[in-house]
PDB file of N, CA and C in Angstrom:
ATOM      1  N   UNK A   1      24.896  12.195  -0.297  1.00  0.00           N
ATOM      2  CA  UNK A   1      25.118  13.242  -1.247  1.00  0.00           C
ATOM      3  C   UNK A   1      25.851  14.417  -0.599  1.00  0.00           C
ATOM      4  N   UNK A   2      25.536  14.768   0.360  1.00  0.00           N
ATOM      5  CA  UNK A   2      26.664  15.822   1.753  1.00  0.00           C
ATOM      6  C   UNK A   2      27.968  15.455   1.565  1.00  0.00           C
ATOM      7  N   UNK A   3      28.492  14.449   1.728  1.00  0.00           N
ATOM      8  CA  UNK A   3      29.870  14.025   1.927  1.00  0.00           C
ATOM      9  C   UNK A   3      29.927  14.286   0.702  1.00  0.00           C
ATOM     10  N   UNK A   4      30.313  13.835  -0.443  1.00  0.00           N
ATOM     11  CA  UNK A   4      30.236  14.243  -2.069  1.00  0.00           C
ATOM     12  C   UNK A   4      30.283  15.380  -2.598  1.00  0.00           C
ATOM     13  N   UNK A   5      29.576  16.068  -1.834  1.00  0.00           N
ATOM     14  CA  UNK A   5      29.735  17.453  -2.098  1.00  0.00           C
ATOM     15  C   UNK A   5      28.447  17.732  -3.698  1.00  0.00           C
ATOM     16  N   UNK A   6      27.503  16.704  -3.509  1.00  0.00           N
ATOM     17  CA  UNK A   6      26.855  16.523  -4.677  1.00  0.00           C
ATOM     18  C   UNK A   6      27.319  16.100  -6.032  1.00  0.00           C
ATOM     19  N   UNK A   7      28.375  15.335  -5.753  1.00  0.00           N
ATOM     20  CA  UNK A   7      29.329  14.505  -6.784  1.00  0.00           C
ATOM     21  C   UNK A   7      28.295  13.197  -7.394  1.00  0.00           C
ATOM     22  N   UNK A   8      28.155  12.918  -6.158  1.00  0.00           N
ATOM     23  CA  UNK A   8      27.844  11.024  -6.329  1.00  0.00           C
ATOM     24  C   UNK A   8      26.101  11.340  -5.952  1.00  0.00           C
ATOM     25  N   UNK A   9      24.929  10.633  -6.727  1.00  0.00           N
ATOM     26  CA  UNK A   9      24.196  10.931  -6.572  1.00  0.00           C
ATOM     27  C   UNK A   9      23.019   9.491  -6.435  1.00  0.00           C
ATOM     28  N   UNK A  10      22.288   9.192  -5.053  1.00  0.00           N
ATOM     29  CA  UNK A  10      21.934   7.740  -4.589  1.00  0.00           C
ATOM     30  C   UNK A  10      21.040   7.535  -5.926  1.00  0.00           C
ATOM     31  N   UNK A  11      20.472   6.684  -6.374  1.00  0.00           N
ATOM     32  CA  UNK A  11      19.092   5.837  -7.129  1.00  0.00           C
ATOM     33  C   UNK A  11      18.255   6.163  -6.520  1.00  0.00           C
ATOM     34  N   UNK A  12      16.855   6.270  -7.011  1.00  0.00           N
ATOM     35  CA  UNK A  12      15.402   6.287  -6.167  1.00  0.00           C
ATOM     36  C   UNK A  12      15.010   5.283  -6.533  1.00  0.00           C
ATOM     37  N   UNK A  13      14.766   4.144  -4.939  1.00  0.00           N
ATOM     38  CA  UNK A  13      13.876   2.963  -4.516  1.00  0.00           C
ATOM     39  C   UNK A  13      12.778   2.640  -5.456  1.00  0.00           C
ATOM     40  N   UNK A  14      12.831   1.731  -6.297  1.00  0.00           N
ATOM     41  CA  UNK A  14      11.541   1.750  -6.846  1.00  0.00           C
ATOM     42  C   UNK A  14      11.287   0.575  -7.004  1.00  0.00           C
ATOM     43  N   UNK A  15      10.367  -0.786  -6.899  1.00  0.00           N
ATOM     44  CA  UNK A  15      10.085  -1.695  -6.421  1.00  0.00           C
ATOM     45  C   UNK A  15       8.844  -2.026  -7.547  1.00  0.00           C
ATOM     46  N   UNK A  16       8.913  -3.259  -8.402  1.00  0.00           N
ATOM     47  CA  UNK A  16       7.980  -3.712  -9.067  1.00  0.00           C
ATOM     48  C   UNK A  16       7.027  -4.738  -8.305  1.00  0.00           C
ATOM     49  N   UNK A  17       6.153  -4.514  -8.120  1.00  0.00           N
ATOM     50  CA  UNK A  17       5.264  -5.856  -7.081  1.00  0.00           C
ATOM     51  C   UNK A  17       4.348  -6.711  -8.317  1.00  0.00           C
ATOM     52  N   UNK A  18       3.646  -7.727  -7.290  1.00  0.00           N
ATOM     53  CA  UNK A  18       2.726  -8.973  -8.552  1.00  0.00           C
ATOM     54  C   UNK A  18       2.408  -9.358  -7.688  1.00  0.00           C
ATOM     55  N   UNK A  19       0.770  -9.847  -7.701  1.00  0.00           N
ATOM     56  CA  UNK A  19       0.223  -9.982  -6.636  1.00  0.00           C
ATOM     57  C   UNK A  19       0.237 -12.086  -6.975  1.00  0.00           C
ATOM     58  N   UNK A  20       0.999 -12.344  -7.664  1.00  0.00           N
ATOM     59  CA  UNK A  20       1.217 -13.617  -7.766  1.00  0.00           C
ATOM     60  C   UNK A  20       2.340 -14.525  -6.986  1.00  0.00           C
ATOM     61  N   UNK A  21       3.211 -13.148  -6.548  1.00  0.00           N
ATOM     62  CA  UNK A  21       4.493 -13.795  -5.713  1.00  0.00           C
ATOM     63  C   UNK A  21       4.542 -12.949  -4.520  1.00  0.00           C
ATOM     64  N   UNK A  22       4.948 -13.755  -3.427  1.00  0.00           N
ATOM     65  CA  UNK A  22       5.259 -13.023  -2.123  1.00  0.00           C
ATOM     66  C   UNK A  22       6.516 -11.935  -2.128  1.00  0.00           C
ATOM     67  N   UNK A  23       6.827 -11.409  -1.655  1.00  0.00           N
ATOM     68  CA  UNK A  23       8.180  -9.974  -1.401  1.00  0.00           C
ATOM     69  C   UNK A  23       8.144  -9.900   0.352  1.00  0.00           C
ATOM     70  N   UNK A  24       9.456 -10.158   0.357  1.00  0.00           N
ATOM     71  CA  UNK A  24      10.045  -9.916   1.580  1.00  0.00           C
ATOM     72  C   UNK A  24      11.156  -8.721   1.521  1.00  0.00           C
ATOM     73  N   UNK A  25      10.805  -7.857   2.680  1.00  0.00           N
ATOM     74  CA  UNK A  25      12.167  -6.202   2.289  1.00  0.00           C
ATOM     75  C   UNK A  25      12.521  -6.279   3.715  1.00  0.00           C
ATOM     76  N   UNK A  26      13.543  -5.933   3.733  1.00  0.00           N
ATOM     77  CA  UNK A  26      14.549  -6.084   5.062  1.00  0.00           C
ATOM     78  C   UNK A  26      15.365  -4.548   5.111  1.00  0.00           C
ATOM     79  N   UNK A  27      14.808  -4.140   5.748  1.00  0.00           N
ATOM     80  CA  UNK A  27      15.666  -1.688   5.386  1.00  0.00           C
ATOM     81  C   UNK A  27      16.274  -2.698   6.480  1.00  0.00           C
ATOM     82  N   UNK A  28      17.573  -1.847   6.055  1.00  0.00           N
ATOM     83  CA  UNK A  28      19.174  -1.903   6.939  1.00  0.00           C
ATOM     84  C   UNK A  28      19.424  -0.005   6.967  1.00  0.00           C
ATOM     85  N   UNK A  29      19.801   0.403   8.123  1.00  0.00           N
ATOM     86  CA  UNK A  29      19.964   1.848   8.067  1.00  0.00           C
ATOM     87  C   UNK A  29      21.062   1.967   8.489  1.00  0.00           C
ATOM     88  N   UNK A  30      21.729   2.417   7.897  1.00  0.00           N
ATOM     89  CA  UNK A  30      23.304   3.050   8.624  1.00  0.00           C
ATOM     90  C   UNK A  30      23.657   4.350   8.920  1.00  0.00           C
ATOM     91  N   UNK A  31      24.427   4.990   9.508  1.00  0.00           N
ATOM     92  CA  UNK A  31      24.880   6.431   9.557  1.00  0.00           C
ATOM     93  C   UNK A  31      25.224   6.435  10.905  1.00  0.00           C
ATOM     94  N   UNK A  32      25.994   8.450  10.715  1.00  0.00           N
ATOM     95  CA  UNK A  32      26.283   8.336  12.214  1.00  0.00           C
ATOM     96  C   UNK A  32      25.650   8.063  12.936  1.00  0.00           C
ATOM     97  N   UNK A  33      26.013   8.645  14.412  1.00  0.00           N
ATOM     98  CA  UNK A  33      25.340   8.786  15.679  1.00  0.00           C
ATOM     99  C   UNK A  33      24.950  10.366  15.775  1.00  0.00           C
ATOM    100  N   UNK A  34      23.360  10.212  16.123  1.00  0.00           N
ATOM    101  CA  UNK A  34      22.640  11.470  16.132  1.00  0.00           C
ATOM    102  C   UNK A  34      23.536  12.850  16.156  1.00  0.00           C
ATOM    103  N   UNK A  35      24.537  12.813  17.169  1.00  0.00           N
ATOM    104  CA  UNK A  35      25.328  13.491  18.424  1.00  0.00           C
ATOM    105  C   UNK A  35      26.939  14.205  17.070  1.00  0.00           C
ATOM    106  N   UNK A  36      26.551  13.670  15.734  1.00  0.00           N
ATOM    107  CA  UNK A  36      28.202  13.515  15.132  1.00  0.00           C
ATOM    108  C   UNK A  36      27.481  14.665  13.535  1.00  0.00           C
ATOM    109  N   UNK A  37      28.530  15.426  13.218  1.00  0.00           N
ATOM    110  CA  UNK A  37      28.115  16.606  12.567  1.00  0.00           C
ATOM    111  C   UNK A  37      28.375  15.834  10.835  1.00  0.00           C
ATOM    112  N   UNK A  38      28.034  15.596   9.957  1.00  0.00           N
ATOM    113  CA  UNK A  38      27.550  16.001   8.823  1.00  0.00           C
ATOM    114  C   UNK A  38      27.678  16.785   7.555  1.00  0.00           C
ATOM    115  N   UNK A  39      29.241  16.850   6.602  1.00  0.00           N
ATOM    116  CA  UNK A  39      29.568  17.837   6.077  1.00  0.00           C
ATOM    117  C   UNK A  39      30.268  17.099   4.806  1.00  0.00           C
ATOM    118  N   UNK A  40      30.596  17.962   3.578  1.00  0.00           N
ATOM    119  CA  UNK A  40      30.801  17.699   2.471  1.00  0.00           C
ATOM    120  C   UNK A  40      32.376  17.389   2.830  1.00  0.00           C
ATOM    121  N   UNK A  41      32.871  16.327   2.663  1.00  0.00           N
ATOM    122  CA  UNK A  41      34.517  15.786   2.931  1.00  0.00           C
ATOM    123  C   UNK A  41      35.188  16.755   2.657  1.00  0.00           C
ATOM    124  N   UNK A  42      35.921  17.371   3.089  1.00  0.00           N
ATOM    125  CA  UNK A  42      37.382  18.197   2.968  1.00  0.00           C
ATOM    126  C   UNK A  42      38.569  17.833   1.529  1.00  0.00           C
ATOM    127  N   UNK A  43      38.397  16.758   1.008  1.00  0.00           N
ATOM    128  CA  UNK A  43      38.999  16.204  -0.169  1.00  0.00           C
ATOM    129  C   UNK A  43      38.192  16.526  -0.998  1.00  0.00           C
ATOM    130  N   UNK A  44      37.152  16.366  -1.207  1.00  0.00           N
ATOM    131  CA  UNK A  44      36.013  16.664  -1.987  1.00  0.00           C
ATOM    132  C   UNK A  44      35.857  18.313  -2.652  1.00  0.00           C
ATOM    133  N   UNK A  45      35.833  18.952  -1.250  1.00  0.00           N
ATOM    134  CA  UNK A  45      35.428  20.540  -1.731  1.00  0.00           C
ATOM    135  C   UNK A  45      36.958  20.904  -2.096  1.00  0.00           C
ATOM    136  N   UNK A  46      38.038  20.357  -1.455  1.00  0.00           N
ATOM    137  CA  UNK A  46      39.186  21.137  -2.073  1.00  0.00           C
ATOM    138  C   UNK A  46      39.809  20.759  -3.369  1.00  0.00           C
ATOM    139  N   UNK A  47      38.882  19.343  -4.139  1.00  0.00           N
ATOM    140  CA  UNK A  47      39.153  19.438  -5.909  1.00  0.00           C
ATOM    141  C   UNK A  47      38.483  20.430  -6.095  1.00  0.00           C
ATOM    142  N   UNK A  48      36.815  20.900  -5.743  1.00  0.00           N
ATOM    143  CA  UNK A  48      35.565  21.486  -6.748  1.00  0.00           C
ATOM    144  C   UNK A  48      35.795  22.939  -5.974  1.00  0.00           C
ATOM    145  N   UNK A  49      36.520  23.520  -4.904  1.00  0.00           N
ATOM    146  CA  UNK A  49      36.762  24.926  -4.897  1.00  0.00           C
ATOM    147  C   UNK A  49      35.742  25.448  -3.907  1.00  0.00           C
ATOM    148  N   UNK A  50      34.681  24.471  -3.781  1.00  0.00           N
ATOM    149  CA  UNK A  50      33.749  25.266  -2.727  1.00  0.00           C
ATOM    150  C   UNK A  50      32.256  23.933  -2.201  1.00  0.00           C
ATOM    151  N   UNK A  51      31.953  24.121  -0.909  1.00  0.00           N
ATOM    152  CA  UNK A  51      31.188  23.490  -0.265  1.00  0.00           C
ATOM    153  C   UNK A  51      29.739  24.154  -0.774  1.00  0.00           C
ATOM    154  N   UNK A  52      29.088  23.204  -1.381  1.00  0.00           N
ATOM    155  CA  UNK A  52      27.606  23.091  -1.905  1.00  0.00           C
ATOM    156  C   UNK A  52      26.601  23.035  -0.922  1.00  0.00           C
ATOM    157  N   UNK A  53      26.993  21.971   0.532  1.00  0.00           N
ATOM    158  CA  UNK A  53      26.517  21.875   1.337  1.00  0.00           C
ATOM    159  C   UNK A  53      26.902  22.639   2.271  1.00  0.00           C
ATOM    160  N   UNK A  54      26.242  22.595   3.902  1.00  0.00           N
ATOM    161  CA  UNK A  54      26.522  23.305   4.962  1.00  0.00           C
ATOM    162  C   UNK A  54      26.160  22.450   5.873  1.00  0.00           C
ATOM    163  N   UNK A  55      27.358  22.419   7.014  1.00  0.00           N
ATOM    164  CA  UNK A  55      27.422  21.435   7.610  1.00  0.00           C
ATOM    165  C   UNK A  55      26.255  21.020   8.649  1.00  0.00           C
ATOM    166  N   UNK A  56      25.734  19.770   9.125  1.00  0.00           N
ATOM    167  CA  UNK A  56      24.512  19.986  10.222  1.00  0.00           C
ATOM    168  C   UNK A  56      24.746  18.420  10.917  1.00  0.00           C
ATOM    169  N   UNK A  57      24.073  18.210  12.006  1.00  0.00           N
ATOM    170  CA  UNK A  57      23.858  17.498  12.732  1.00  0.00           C
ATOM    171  C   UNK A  57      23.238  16.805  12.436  1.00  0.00           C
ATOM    172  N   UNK A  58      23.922  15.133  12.743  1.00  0.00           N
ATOM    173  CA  UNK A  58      22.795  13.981  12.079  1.00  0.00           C
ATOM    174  C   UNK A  58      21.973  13.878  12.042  1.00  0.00           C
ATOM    175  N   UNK A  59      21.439  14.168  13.624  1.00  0.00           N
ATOM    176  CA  UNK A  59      19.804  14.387  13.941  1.00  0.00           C
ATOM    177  C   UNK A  59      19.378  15.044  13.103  1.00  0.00           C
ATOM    178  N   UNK A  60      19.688  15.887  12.681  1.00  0.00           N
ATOM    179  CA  UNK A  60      18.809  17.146  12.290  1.00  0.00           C
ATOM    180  C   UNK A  60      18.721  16.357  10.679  1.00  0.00           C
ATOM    181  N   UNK A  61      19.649  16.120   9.898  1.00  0.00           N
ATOM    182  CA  UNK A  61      19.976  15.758   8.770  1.00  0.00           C
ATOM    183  C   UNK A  61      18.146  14.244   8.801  1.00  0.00           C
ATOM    184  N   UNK A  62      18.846  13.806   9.399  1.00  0.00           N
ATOM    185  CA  UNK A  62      17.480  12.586   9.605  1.00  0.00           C
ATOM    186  C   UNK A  62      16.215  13.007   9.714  1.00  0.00           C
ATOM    187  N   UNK A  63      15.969  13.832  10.759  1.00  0.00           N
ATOM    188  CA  UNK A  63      14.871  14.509  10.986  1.00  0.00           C
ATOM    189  C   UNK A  63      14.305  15.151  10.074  1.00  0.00           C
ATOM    190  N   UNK A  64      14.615  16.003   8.863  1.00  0.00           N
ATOM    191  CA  UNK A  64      14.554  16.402   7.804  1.00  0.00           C
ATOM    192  C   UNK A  64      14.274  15.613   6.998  1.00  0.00           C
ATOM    193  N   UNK A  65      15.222  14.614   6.874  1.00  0.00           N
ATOM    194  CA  UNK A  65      14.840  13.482   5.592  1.00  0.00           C
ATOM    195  C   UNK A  65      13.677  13.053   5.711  1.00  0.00           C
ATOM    196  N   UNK A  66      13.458  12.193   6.935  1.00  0.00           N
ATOM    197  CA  UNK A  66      11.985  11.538   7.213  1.00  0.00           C
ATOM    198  C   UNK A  66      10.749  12.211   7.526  1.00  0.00           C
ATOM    199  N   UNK A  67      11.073  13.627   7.526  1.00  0.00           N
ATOM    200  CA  UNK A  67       9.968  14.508   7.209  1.00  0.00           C
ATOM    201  C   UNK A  67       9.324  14.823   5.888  1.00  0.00           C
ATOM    202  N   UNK A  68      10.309  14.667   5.043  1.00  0.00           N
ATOM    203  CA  UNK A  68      10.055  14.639   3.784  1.00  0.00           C
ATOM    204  C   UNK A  68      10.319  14.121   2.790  1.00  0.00           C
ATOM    205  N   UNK A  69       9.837  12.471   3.665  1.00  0.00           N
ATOM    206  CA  UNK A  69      10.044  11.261   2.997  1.00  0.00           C
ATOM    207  C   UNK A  69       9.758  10.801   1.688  1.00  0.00           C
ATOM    208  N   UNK A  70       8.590  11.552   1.095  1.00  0.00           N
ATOM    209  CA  UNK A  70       8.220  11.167  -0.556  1.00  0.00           C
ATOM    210  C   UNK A  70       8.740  12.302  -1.185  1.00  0.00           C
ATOM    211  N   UNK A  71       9.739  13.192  -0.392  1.00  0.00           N
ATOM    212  CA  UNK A  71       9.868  14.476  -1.261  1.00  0.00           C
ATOM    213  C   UNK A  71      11.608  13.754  -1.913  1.00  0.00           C
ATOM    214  N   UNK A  72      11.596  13.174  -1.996  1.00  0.00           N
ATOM    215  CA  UNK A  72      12.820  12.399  -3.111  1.00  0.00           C
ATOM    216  C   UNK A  72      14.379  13.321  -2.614  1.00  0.00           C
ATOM    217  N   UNK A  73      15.109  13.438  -3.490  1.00  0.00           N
ATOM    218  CA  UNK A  73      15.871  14.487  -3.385  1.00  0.00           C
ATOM    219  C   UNK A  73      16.029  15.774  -2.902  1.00  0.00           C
ATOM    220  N   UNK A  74      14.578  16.383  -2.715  1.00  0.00           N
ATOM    221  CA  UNK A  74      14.463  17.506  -2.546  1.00  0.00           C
ATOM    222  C   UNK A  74      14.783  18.209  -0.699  1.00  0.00           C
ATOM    223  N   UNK A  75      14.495  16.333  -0.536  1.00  0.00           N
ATOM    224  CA  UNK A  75      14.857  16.814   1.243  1.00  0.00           C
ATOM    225  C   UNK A  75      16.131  17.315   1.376  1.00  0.00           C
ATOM    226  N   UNK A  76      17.473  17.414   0.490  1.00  0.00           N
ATOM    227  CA  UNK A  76      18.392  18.157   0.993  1.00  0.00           C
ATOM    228  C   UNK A  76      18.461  19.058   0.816  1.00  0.00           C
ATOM    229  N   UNK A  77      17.618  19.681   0.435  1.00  0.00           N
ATOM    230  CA  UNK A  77      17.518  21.276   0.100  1.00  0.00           C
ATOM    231  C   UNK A  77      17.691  22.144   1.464  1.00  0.00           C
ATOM    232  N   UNK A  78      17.368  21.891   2.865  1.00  0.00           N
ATOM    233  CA  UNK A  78      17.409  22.496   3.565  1.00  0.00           C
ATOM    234  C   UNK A  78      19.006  22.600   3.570  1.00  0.00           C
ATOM    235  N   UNK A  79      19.640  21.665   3.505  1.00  0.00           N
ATOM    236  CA  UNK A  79      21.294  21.743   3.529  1.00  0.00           C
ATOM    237  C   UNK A  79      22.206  22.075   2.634  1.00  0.00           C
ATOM    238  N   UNK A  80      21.234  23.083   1.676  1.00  0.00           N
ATOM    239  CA  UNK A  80      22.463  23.783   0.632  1.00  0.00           C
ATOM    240  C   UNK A  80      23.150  25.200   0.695  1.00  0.00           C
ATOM    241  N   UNK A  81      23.957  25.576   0.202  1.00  0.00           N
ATOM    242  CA  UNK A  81      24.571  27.168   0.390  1.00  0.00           C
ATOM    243  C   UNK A  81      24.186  27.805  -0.747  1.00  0.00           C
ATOM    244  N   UNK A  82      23.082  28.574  -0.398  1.00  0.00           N
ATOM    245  CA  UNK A  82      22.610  29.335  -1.381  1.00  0.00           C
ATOM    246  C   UNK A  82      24.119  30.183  -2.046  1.00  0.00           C
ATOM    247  N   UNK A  83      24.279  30.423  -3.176  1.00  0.00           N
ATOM    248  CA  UNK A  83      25.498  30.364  -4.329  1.00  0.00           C
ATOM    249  C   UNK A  83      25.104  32.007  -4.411  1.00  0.00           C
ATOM    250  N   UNK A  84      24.188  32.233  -4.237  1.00  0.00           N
ATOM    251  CA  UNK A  84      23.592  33.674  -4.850  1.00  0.00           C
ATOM    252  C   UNK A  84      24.451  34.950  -3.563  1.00  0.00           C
TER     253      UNK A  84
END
């Protein structure tokens, strides 16, 4: 949602179970490398006029997320530009 500039917005995971059939889940994780910075694309903010986000470090971006892993969407809140 960073790169996007809050354009494009992921699905939330939601998983029907039955205790009649087995489920096998396989997480695949991708992204940068800890070490690589994190920012709303340059094509992006120069259609919509202005960066929503603020740029941060993968680590940090991750570290955040999985801190506030059931908090849905809300974990990018640390990475917005307050407008006000």
């Amino acid at each position: 949602m960073i790169l996007s500039n809050g354009k494009y917005k992921s699905a939330e995971h939601r998983v029907r179970t039955t205790s009649m059939l087995s489920r096998v889940s396989i997480p695949v994780f991708t992204g940068p490398r800890p070490n690589k910075k994190v920012r709303p694309l340059p094509e992006v903010v120069e259609r919509n006029g202005i960066a929503r986000y603020r740029e941060v470090m993968s680590e940090e971006y991750m570290k955040n997320y999985f801190a506030n892993a059931h908090g849905g969407k809300n974990s990018l809140e640390f990475a917005l530009i307050n407008s006000s």
